[in-house]
N, C-alpha and C. Protein backbone atom coordinates (compact mmCIF):
# COMPACT_ATOMS: atom_id res chain seq x y z
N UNK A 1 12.64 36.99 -242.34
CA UNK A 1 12.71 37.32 -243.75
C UNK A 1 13.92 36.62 -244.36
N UNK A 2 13.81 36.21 -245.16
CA UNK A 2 14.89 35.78 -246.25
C UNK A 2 15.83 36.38 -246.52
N UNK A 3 16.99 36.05 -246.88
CA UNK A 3 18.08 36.67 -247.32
C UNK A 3 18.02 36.96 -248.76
N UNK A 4 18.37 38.41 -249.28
CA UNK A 4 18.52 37.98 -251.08
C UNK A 4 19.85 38.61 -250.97
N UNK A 5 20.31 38.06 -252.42
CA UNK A 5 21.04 38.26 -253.03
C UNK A 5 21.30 39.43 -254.25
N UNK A 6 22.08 39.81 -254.55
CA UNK A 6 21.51 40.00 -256.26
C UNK A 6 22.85 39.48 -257.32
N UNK A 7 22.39 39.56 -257.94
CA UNK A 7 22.72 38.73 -259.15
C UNK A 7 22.65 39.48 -260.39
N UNK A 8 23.41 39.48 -261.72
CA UNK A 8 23.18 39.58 -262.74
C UNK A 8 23.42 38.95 -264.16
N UNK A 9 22.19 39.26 -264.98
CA UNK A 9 22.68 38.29 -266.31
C UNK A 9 22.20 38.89 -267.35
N UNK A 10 22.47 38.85 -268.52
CA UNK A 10 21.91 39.15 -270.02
C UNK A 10 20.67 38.75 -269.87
N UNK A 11 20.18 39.32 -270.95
CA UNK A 11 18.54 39.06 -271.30
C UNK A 11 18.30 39.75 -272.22
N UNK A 12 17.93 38.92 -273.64
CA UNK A 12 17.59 39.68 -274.89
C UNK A 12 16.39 40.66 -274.53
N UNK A 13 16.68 42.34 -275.04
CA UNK A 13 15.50 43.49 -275.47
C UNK A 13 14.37 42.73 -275.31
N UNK A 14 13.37 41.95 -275.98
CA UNK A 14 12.36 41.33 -276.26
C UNK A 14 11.80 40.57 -274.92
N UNK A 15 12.92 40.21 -274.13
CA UNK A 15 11.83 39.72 -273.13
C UNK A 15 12.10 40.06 -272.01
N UNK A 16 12.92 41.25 -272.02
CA UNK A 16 13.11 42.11 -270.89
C UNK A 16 11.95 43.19 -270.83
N UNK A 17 11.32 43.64 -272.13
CA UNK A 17 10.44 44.33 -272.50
C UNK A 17 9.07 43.31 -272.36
N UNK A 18 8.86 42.34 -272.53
CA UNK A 18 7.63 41.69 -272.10
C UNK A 18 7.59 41.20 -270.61
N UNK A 19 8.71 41.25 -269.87
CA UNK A 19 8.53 40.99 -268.30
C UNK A 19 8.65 41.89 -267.64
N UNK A 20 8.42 43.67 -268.12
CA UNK A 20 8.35 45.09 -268.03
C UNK A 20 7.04 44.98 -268.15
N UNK A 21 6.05 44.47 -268.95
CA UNK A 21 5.14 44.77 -270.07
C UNK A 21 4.11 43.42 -268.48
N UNK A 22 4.63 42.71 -268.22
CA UNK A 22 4.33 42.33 -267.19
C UNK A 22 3.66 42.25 -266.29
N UNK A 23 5.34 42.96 -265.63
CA UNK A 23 5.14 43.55 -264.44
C UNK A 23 4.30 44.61 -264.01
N UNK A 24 4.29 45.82 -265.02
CA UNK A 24 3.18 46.68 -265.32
C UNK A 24 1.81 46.56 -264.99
N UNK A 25 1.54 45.41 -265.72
CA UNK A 25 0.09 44.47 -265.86
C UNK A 25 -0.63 44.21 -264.67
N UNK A 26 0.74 43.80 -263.73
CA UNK A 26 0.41 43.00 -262.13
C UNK A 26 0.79 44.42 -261.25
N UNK A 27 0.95 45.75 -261.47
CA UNK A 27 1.23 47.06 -260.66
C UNK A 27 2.14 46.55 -259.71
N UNK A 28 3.58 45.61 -260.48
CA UNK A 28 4.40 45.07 -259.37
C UNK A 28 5.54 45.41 -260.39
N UNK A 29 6.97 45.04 -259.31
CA UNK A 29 8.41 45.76 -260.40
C UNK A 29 8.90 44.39 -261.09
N UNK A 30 9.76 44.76 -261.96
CA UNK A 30 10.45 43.46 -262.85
C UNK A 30 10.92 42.40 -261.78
N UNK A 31 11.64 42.42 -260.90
CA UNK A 31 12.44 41.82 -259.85
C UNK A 31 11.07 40.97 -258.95
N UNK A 32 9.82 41.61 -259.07
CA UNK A 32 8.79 40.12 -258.61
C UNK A 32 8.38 39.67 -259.37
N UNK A 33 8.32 39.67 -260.69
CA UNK A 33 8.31 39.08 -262.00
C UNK A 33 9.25 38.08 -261.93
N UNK A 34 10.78 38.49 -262.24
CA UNK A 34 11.65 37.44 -261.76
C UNK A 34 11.94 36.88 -261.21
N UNK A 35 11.46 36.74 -259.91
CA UNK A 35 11.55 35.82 -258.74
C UNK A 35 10.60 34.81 -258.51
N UNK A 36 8.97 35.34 -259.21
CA UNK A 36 7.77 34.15 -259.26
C UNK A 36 8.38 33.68 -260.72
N UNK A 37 9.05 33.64 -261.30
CA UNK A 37 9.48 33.23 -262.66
C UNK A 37 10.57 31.97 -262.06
N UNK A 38 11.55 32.77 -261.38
CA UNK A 38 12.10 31.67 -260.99
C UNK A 38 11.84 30.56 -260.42
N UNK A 39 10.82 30.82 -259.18
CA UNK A 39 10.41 30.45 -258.22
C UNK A 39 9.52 28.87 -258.81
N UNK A 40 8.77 29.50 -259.83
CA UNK A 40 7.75 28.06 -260.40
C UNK A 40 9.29 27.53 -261.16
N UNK A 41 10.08 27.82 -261.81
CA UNK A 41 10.87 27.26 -262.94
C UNK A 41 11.70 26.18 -261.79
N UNK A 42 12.37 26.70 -260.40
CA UNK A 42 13.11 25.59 -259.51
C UNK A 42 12.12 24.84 -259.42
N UNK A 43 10.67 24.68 -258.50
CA UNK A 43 9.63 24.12 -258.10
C UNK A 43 9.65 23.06 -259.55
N UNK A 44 9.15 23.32 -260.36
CA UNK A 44 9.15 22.19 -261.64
C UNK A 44 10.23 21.15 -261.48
N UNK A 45 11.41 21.76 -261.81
CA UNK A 45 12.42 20.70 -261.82
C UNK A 45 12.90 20.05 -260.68
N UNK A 46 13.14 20.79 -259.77
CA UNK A 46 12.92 20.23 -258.23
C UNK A 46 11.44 18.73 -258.38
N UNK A 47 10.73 19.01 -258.68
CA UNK A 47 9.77 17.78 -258.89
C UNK A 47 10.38 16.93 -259.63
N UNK A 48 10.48 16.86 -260.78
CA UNK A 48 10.83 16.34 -262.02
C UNK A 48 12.37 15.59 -262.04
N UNK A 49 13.23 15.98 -260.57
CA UNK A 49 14.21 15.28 -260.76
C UNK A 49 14.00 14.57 -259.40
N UNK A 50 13.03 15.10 -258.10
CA UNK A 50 13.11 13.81 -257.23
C UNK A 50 12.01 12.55 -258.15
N UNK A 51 11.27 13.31 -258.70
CA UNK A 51 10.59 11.92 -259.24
C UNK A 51 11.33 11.08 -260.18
N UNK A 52 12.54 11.42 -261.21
CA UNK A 52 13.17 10.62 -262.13
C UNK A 52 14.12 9.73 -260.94
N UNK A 53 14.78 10.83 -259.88
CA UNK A 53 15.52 9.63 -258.58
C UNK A 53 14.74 8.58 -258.10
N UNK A 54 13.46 8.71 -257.55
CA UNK A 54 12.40 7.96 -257.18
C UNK A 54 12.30 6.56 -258.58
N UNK A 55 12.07 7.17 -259.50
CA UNK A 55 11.70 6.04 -260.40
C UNK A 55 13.35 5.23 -260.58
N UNK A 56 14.74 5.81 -260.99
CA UNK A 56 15.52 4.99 -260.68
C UNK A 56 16.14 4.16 -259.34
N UNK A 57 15.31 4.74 -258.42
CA UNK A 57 15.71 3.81 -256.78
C UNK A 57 14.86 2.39 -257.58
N UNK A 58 13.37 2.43 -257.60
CA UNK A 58 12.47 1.56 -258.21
C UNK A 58 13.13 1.17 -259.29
N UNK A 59 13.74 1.21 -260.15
CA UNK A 59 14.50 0.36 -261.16
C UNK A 59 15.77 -0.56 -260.56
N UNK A 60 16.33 -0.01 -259.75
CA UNK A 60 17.49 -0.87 -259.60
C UNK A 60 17.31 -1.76 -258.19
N UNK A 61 16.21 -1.64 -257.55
CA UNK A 61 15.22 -2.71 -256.66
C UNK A 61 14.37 -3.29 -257.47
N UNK A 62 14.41 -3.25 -258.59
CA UNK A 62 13.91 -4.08 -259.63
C UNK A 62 12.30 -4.27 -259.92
N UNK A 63 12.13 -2.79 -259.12
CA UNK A 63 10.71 -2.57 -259.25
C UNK A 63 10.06 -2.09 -260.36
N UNK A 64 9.83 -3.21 -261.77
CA UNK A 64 9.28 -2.49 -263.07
C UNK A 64 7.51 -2.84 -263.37
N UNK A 65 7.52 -2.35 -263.74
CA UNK A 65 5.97 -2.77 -264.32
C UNK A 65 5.48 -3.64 -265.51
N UNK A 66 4.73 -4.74 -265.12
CA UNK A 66 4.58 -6.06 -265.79
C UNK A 66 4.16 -5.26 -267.39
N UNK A 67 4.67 -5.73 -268.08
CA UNK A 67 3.65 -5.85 -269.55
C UNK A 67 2.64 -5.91 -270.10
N UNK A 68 1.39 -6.39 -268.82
CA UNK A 68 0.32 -6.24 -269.15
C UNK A 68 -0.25 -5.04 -268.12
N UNK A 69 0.52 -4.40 -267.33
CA UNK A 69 0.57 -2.75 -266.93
C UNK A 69 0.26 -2.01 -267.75
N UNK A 70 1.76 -2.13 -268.45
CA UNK A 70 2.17 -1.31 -269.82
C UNK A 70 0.80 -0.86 -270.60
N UNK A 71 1.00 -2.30 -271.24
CA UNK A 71 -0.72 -2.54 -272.38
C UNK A 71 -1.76 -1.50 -271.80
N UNK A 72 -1.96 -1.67 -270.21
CA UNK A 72 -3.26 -1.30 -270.13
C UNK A 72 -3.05 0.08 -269.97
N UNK A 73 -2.02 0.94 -269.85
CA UNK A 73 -2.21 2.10 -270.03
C UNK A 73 -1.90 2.56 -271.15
N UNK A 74 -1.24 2.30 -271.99
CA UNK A 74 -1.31 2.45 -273.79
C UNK A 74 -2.42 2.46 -274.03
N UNK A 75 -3.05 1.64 -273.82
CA UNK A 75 -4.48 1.22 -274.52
C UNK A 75 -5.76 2.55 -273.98
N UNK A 76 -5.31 2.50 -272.68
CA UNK A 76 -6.53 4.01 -272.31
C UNK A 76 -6.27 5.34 -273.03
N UNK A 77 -4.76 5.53 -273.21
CA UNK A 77 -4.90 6.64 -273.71
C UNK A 77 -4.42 7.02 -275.24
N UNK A 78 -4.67 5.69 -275.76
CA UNK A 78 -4.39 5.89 -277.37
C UNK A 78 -5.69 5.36 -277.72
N UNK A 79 -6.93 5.30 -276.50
CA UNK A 79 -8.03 4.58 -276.85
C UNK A 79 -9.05 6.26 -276.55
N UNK A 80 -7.86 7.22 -275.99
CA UNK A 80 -8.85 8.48 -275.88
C UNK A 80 -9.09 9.30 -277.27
């Protein structure tokens, strides 16, 4: 099993009351609300920053994409 922690922080009335309003919903407590909350929110950016590292390794090995790349994907999806 994992280790937790706990932790605390502010949180405006309004969405302490809709992740109550929730949790309720799912017959689970605020604290697994907050943790699958967290859980997708690291997972996202965790993606989103090995892929921006990934794309600058490929930039400075001078790996860019020709101009007529470019074109052709502009063109598919300003052609949707």
């Amino acid at each position: 099993m994992k280790e937790k922690e706990t932790i605390s922080f502010r949180i405006d009335s309004s969405k302490k009351n809709s992740l109550d309003a929730i949790a309720e919903s799912l017959d689970r407590d605020r604290t697994f609300v907050i943790n699958e909350a967290i859980a997708h929110y690291v997972e996202i950016h965790e993606w989103q920053i090995s892929h921006i590292k990934k794309g600058v390794e490929q930039a400075n090995q001078g790996e860019f994409a020709t101009e007529e790349e470019i074109q052709s994907v502009l063109k598919k999806y300003l052609s949707a």
